[in-house]
PDB file of N, CA and C in Angstrom:
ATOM      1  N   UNK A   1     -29.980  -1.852  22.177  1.00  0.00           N
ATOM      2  CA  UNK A   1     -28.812  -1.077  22.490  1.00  0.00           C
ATOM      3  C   UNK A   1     -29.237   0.346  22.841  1.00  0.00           C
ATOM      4  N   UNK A   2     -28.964   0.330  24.045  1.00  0.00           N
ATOM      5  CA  UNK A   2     -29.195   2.448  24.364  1.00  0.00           C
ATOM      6  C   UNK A   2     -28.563   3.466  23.357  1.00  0.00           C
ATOM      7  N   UNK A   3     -28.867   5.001  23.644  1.00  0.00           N
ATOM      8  CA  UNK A   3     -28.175   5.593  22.601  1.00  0.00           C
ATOM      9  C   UNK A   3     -27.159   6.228  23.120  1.00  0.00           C
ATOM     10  N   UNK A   4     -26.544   5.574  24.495  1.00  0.00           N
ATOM     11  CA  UNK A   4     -25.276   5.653  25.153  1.00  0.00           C
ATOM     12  C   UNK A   4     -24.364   5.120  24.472  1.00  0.00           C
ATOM     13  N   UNK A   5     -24.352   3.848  24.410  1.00  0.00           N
ATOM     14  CA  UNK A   5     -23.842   2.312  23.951  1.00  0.00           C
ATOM     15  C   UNK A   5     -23.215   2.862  22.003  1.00  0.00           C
ATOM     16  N   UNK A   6     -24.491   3.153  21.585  1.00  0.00           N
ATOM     17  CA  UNK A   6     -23.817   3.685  19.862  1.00  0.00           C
ATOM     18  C   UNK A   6     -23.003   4.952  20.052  1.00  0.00           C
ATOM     19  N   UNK A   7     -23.645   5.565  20.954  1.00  0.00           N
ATOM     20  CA  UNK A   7     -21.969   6.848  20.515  1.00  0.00           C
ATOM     21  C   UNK A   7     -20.893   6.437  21.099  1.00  0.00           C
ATOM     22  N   UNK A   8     -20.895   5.532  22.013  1.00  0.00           N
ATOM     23  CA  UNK A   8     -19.851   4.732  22.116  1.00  0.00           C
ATOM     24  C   UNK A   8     -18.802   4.360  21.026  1.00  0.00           C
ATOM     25  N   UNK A   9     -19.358   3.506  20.457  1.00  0.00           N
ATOM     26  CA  UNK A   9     -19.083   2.449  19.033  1.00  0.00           C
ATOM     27  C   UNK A   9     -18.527   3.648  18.486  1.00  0.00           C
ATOM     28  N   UNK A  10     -19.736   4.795  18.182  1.00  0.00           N
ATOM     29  CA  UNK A  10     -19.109   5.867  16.976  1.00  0.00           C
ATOM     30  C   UNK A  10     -17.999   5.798  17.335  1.00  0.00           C
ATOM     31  N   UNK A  11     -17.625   7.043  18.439  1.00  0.00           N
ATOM     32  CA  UNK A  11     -16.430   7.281  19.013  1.00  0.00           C
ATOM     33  C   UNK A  11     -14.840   6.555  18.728  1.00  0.00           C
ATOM     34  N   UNK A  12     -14.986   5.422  19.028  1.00  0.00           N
ATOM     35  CA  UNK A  12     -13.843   4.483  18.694  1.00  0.00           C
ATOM     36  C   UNK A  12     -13.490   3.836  17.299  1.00  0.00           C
ATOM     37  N   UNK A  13     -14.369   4.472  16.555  1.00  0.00           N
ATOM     38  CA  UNK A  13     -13.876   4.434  15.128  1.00  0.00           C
ATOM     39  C   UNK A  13     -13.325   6.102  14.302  1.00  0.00           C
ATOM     40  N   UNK A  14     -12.013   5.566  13.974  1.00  0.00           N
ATOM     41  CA  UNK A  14     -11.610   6.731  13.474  1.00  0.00           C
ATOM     42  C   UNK A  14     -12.144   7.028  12.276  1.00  0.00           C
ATOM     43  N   UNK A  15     -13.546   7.837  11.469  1.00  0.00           N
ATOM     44  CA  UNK A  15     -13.963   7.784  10.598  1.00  0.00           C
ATOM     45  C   UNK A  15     -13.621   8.562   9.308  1.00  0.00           C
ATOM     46  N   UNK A  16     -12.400   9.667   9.635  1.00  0.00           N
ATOM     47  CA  UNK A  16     -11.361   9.940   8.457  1.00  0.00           C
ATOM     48  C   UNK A  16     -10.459   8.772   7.849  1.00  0.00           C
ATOM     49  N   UNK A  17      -9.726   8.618   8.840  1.00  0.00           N
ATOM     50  CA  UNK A  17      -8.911   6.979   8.223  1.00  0.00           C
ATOM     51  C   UNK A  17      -9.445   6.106   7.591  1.00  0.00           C
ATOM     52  N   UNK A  18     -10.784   5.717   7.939  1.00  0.00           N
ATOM     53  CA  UNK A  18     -12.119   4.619   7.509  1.00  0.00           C
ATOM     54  C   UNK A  18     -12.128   5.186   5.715  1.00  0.00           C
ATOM     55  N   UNK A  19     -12.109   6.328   5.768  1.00  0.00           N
ATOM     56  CA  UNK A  19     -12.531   6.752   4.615  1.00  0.00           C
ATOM     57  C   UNK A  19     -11.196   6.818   4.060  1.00  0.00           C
ATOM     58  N   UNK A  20     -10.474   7.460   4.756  1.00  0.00           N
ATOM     59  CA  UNK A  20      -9.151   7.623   3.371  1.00  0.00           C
ATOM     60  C   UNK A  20      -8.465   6.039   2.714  1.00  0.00           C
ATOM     61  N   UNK A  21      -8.703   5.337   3.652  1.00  0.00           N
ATOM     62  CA  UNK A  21      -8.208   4.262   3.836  1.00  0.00           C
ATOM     63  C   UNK A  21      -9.205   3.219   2.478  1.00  0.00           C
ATOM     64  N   UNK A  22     -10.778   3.363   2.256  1.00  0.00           N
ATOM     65  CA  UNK A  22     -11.715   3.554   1.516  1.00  0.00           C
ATOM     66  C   UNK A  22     -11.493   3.867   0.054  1.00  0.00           C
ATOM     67  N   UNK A  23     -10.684   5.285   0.223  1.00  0.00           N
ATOM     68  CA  UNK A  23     -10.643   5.761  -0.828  1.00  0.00           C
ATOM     69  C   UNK A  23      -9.430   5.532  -1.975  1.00  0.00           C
ATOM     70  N   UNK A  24      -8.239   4.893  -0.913  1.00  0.00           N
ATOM     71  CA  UNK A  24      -6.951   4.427  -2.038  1.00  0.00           C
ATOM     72  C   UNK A  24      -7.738   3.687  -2.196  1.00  0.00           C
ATOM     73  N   UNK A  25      -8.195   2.666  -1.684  1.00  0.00           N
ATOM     74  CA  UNK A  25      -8.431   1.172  -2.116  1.00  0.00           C
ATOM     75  C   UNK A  25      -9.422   0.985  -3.378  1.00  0.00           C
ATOM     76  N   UNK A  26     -10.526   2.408  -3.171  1.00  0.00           N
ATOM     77  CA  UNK A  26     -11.427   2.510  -4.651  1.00  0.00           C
ATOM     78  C   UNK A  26     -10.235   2.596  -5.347  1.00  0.00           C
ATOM     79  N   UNK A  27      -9.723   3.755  -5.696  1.00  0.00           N
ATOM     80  CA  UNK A  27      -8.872   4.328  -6.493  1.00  0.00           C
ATOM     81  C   UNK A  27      -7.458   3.265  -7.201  1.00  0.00           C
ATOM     82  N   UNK A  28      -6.817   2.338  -6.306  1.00  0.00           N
ATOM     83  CA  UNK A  28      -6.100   1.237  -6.376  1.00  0.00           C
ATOM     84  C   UNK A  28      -6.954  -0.015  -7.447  1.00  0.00           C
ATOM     85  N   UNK A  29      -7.732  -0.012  -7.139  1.00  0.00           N
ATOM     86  CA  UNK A  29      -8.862  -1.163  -7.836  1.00  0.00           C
ATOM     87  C   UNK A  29      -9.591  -0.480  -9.178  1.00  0.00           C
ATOM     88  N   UNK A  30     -10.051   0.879  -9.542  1.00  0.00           N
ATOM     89  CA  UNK A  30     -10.336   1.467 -10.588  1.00  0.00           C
ATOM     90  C   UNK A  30      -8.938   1.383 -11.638  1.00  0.00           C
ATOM     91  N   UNK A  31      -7.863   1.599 -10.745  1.00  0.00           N
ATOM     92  CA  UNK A  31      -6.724   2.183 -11.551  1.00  0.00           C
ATOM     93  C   UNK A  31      -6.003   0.807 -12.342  1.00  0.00           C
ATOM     94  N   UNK A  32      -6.280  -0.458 -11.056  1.00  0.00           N
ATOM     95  CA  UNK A  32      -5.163  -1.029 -11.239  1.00  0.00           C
ATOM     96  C   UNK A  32      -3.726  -1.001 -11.064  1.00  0.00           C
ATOM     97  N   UNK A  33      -3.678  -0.283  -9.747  1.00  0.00           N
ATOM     98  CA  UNK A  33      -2.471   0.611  -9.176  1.00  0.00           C
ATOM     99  C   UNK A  33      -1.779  -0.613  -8.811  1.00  0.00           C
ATOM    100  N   UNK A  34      -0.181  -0.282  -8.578  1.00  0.00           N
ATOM    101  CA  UNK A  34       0.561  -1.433  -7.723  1.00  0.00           C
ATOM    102  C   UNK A  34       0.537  -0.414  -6.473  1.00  0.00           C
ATOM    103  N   UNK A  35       1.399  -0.753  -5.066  1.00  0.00           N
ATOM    104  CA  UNK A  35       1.458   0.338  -3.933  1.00  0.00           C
ATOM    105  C   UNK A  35       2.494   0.970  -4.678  1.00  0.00           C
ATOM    106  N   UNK A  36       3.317   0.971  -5.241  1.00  0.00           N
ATOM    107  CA  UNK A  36       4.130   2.303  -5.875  1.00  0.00           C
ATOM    108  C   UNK A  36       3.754   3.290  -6.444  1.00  0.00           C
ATOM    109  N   UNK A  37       2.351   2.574  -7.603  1.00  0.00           N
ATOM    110  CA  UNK A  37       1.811   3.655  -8.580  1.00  0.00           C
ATOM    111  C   UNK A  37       0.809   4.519  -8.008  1.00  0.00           C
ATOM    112  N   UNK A  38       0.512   3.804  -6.993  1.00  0.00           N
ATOM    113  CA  UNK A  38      -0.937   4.360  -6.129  1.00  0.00           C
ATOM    114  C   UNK A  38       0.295   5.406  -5.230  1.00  0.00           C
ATOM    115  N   UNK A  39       1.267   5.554  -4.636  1.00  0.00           N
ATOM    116  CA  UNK A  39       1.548   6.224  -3.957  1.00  0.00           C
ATOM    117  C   UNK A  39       2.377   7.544  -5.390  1.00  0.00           C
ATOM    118  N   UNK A  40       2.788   6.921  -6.158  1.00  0.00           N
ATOM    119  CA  UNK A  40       3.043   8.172  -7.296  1.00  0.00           C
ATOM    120  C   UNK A  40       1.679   8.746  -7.835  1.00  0.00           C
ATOM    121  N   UNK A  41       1.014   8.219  -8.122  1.00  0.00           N
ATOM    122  CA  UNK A  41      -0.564   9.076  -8.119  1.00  0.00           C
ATOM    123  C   UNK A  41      -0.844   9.548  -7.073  1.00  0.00           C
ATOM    124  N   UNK A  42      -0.416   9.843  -5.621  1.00  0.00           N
ATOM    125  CA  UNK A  42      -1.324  10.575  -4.458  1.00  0.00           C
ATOM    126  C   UNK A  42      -0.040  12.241  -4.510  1.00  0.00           C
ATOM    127  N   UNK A  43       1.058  11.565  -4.617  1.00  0.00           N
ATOM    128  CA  UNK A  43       1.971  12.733  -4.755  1.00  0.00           C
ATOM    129  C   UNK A  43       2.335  13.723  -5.921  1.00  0.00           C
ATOM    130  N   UNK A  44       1.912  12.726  -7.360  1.00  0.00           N
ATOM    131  CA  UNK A  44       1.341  13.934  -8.360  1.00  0.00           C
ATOM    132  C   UNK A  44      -0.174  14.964  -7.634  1.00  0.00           C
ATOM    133  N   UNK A  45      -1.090  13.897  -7.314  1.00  0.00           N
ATOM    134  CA  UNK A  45      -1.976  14.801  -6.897  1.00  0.00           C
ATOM    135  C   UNK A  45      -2.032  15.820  -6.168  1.00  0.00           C
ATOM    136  N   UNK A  46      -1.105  15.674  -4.834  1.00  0.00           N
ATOM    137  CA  UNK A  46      -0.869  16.531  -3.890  1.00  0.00           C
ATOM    138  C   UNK A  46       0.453  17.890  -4.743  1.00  0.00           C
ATOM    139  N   UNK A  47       1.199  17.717  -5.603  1.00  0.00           N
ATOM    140  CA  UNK A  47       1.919  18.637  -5.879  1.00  0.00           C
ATOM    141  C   UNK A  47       0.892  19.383  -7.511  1.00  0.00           C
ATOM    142  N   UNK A  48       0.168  18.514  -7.796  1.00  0.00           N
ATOM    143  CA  UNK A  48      -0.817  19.240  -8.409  1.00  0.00           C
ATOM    144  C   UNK A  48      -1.819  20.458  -7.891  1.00  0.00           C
ATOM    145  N   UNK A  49      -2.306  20.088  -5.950  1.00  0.00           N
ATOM    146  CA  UNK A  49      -3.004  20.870  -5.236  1.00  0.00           C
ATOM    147  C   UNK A  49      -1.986  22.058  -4.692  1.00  0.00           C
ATOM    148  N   UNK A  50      -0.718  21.535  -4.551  1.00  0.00           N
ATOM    149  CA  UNK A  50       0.216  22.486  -3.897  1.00  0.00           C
ATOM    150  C   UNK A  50       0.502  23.767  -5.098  1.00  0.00           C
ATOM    151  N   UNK A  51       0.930  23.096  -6.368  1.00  0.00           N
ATOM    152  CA  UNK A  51       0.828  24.157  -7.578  1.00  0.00           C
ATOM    153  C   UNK A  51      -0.306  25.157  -7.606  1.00  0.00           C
ATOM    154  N   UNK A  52      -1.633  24.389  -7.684  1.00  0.00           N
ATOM    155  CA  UNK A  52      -2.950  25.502  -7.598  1.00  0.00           C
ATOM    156  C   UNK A  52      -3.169  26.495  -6.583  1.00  0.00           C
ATOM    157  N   UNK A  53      -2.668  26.125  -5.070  1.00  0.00           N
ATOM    158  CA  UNK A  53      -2.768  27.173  -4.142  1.00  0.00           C
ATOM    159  C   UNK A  53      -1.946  28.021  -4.523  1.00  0.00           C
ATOM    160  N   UNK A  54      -0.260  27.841  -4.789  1.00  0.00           N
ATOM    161  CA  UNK A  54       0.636  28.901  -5.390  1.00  0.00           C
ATOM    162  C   UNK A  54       0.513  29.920  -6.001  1.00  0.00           C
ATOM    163  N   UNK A  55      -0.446  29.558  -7.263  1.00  0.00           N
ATOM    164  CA  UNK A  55      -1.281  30.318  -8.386  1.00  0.00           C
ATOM    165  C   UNK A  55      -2.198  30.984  -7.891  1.00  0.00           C
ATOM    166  N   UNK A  56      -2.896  30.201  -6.620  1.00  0.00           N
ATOM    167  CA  UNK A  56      -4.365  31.417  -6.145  1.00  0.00           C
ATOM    168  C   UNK A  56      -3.464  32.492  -5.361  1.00  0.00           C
ATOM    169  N   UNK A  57      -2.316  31.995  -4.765  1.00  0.00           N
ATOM    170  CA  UNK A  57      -1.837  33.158  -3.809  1.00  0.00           C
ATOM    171  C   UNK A  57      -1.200  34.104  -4.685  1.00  0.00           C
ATOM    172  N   UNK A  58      -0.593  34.184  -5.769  1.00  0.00           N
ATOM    173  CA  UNK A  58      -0.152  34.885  -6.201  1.00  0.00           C
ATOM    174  C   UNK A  58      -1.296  35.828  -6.954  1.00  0.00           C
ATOM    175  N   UNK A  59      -2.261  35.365  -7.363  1.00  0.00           N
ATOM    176  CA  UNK A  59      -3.536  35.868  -8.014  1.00  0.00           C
ATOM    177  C   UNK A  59      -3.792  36.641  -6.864  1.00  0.00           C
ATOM    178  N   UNK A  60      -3.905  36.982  -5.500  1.00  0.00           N
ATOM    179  CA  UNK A  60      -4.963  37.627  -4.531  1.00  0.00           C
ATOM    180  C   UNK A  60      -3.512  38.565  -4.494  1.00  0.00           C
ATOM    181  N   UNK A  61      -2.884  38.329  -4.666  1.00  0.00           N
ATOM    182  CA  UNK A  61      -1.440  39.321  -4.557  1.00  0.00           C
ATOM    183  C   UNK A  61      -1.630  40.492  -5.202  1.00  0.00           C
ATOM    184  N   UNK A  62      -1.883  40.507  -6.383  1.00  0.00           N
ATOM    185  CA  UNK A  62      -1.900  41.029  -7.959  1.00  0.00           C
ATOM    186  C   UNK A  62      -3.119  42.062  -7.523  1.00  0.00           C
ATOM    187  N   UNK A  63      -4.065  41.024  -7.073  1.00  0.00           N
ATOM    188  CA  UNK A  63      -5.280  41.814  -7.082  1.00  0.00           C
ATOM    189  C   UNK A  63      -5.260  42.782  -5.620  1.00  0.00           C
ATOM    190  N   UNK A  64      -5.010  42.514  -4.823  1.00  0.00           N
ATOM    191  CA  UNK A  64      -4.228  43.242  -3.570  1.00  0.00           C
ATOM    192  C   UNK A  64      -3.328  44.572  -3.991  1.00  0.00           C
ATOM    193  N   UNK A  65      -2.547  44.420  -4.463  1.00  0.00           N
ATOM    194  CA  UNK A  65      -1.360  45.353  -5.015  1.00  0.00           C
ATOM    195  C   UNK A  65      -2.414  46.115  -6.242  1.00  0.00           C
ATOM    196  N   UNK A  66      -3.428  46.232  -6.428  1.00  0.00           N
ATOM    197  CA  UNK A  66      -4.125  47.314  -7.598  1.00  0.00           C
ATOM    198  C   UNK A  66      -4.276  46.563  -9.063  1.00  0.00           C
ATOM    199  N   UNK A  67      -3.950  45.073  -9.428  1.00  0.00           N
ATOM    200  CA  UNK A  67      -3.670  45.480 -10.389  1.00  0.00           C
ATOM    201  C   UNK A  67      -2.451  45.384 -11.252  1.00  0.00           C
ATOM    202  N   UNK A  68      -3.024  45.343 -12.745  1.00  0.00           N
ATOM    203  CA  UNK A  68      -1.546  46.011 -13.700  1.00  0.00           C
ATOM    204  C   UNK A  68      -2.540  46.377 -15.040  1.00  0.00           C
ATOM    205  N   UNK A  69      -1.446  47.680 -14.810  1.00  0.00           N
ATOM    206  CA  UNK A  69      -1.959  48.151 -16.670  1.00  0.00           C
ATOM    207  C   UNK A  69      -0.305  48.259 -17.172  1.00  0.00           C
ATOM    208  N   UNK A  70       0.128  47.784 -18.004  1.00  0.00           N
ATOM    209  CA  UNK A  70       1.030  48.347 -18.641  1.00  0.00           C
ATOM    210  C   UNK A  70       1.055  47.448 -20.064  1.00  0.00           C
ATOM    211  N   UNK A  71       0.913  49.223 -20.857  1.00  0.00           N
ATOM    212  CA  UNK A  71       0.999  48.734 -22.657  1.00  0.00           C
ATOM    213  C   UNK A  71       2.197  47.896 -22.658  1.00  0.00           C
ATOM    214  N   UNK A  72       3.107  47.877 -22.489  1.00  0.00           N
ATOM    215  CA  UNK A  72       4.741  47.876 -23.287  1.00  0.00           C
ATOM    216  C   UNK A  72       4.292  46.093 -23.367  1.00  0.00           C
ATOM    217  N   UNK A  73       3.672  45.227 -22.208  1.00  0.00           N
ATOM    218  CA  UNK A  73       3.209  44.067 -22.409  1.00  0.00           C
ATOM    219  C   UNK A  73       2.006  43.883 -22.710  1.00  0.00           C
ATOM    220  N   UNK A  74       1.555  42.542 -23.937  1.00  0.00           N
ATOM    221  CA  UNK A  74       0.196  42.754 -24.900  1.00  0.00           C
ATOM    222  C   UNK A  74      -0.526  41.372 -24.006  1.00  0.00           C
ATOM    223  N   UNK A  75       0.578  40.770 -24.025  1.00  0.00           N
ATOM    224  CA  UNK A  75      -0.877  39.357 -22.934  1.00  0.00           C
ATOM    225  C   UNK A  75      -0.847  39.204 -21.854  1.00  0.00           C
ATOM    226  N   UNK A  76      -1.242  40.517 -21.403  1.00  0.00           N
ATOM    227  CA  UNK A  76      -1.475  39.978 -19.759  1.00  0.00           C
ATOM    228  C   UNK A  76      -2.923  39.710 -18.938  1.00  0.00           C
ATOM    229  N   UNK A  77      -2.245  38.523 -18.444  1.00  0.00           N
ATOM    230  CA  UNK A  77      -3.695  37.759 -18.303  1.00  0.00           C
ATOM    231  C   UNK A  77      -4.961  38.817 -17.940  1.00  0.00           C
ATOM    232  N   UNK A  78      -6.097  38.376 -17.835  1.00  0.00           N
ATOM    233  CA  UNK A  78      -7.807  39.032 -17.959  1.00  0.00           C
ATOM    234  C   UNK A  78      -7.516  39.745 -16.661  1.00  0.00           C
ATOM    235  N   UNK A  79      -7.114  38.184 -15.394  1.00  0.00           N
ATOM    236  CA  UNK A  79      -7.601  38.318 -14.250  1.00  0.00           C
ATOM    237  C   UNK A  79      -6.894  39.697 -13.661  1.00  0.00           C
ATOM    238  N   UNK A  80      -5.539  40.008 -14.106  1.00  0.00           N
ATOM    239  CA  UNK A  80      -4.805  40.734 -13.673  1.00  0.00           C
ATOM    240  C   UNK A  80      -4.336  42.253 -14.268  1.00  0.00           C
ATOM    241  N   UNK A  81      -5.352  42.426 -15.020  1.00  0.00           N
ATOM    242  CA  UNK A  81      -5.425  43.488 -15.453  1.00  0.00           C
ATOM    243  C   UNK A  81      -6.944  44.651 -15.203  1.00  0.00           C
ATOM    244  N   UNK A  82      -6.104  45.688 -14.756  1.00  0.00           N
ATOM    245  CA  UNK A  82      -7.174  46.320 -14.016  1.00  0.00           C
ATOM    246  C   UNK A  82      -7.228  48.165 -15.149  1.00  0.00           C
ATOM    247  N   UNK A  83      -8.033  48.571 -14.843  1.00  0.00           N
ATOM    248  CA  UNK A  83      -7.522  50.304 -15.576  1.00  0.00           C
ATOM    249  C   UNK A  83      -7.283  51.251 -14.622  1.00  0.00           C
ATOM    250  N   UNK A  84      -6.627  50.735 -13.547  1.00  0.00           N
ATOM    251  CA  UNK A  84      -5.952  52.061 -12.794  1.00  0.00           C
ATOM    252  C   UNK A  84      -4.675  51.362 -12.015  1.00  0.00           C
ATOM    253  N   UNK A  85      -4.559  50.170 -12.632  1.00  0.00           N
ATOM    254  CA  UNK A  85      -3.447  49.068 -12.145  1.00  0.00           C
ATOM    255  C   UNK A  85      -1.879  49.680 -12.642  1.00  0.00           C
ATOM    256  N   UNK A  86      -0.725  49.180 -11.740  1.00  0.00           N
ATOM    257  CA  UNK A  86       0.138  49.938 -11.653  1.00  0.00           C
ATOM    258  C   UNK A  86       1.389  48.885 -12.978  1.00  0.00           C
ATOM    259  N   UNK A  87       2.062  49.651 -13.430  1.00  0.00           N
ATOM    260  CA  UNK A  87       3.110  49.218 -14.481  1.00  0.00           C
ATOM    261  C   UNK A  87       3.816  48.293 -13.796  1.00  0.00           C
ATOM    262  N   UNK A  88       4.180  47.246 -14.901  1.00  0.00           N
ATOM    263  CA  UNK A  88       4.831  45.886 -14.026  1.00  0.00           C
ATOM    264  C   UNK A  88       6.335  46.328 -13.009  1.00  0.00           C
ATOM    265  N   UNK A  89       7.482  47.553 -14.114  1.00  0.00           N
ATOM    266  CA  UNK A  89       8.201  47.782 -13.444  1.00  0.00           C
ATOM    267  C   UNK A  89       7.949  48.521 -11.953  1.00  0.00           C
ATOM    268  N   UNK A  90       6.697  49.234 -11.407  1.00  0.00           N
ATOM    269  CA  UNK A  90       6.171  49.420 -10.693  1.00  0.00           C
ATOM    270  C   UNK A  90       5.753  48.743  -9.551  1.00  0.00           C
ATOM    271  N   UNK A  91       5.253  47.381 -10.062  1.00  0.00           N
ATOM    272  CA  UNK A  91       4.917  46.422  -9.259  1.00  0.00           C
ATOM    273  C   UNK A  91       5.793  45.408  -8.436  1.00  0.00           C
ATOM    274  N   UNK A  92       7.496  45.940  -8.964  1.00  0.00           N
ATOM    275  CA  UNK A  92       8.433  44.584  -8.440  1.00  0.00           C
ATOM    276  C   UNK A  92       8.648  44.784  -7.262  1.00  0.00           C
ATOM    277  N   UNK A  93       8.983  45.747  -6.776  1.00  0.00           N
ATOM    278  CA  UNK A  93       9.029  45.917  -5.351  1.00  0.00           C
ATOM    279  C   UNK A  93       8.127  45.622  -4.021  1.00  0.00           C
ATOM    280  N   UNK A  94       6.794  45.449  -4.405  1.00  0.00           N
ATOM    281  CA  UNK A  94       5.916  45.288  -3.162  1.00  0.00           C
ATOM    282  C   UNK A  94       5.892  44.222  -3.399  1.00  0.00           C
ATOM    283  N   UNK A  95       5.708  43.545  -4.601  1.00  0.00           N
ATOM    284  CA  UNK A  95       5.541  42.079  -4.945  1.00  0.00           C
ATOM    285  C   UNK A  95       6.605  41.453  -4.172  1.00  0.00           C
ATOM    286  N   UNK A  96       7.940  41.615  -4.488  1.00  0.00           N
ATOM    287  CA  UNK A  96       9.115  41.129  -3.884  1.00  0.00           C
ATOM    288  C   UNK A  96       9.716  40.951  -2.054  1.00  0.00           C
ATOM    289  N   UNK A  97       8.156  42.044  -1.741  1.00  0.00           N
ATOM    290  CA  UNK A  97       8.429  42.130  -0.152  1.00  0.00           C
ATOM    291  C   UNK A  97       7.375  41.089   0.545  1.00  0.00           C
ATOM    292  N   UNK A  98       6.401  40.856  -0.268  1.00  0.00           N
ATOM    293  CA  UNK A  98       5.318  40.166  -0.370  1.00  0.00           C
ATOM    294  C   UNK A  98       5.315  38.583  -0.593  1.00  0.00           C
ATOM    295  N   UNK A  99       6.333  38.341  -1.299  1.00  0.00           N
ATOM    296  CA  UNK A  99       6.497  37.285  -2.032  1.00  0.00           C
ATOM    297  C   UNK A  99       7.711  36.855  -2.395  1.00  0.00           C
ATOM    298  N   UNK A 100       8.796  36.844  -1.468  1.00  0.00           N
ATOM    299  CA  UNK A 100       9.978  36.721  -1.752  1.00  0.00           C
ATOM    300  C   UNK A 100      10.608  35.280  -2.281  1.00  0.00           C
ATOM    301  N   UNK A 101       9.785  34.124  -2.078  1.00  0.00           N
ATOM    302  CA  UNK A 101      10.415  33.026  -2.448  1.00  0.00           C
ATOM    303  C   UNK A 101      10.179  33.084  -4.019  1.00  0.00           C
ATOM    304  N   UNK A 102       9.916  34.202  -4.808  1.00  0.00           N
ATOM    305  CA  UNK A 102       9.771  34.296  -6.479  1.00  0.00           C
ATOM    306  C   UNK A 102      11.064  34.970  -7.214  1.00  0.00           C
ATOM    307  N   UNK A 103      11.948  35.571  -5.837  1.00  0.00           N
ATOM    308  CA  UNK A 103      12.957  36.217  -6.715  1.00  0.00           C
ATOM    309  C   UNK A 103      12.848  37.098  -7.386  1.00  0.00           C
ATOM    310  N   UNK A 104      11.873  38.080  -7.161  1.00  0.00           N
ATOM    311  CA  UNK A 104      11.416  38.665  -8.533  1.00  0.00           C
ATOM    312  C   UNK A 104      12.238  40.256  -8.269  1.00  0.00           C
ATOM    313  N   UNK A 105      13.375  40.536  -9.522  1.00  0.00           N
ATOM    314  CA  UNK A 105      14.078  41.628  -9.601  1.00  0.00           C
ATOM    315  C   UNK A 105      13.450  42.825 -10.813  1.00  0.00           C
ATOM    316  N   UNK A 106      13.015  42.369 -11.629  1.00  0.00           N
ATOM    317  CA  UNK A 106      12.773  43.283 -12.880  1.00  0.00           C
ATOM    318  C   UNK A 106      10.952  43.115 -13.343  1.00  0.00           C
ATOM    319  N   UNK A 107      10.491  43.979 -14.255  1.00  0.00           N
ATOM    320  CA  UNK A 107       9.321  43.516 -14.466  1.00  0.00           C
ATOM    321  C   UNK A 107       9.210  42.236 -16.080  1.00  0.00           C
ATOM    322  N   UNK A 108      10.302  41.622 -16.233  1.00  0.00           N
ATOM    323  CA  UNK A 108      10.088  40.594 -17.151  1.00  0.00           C
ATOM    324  C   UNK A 108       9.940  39.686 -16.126  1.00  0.00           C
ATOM    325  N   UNK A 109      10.396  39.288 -14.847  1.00  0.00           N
ATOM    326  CA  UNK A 109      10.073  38.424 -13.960  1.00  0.00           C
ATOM    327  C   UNK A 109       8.526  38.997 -13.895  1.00  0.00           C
ATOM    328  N   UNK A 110       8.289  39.943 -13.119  1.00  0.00           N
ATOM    329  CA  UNK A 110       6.674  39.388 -12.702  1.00  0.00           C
ATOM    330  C   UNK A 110       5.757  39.212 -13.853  1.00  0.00           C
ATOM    331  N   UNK A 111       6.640  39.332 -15.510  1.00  0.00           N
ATOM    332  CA  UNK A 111       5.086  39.272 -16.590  1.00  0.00           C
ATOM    333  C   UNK A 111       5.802  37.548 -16.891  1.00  0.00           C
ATOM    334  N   UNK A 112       6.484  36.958 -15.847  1.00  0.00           N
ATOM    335  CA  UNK A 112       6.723  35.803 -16.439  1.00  0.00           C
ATOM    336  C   UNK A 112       6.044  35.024 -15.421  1.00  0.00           C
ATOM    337  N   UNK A 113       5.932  35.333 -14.248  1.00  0.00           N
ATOM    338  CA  UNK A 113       5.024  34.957 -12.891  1.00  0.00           C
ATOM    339  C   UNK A 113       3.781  34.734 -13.293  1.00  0.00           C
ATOM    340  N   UNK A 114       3.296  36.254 -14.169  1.00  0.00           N
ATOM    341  CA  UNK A 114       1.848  36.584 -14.496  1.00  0.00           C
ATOM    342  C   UNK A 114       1.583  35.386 -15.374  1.00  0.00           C
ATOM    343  N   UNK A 115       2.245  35.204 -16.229  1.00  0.00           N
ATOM    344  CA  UNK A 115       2.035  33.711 -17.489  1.00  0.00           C
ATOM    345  C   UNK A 115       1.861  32.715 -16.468  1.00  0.00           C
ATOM    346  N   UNK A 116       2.551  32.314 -15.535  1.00  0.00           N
ATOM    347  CA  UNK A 116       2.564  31.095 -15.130  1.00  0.00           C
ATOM    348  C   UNK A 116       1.473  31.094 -13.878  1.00  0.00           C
ATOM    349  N   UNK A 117       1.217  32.073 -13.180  1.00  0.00           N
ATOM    350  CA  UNK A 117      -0.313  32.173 -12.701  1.00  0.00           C
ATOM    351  C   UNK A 117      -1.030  32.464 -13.525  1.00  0.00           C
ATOM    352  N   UNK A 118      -1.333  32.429 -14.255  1.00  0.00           N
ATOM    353  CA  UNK A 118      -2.550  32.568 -15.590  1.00  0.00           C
ATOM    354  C   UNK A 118      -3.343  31.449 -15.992  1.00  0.00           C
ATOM    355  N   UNK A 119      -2.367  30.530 -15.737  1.00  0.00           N
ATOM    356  CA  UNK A 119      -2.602  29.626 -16.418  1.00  0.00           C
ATOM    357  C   UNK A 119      -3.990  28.366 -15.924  1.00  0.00           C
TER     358      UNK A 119
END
């Protein structure tokens, strides 16, 4: 066979599908999945990945915006505490222009944001 002829062959195999297609079927057979449970395990997974990006975006936010120092709150997370970082009531406004699908009006919202990206 020339090495015309094999990139041929390559070509006409879709080799993402090959694999995803691969990979329920491990995962179906490890698990013992039915097609229901195997498709409720891909959509926990995926709203598991969708949760974690949420959390990183709001983390580069924090760290973008300076920061937070403010005493009046005692646990605020490691990542988001800086020593020239600005007071949470300080912080609602850019946050809120920034990040509007959080709603965020007061600074008990963003030290309740901060808990739940912390985590």
């Amino acid at each position: 066979m020339s090495r015309k002829k094999k990139q041929d062959w390559r070509d006409r195999i879709n080799w993402k599908q090959a694999g995803l297609k691969a990979y329920y079927t491990r995962i179906k057979n490890i698990y013992d999945f039915t097609d229901e449970e195997l498709e409720d395990f891909f959509e926990a997974k995926y709203q598991e990945q969708i949760e974690s990006e949420s959390r990183k975006n709001v983390r580069e936010v924090i760290r973008y915006l300076g920061g937070v120092h403010d005493s009046d709150y005692e646990s605020i997370p490691i990542w988001a505490k800086r020593k020239n970082g600005r007071a949470l009531d300080l912080i609602v406004i850019p946050l809120n222009d920034i990040l509007p699908e959080y709603e965020i009006e007061n600074a008990d919202d963003v030290y309740s944001l901060l808990q739940r990206a912390g985590v």
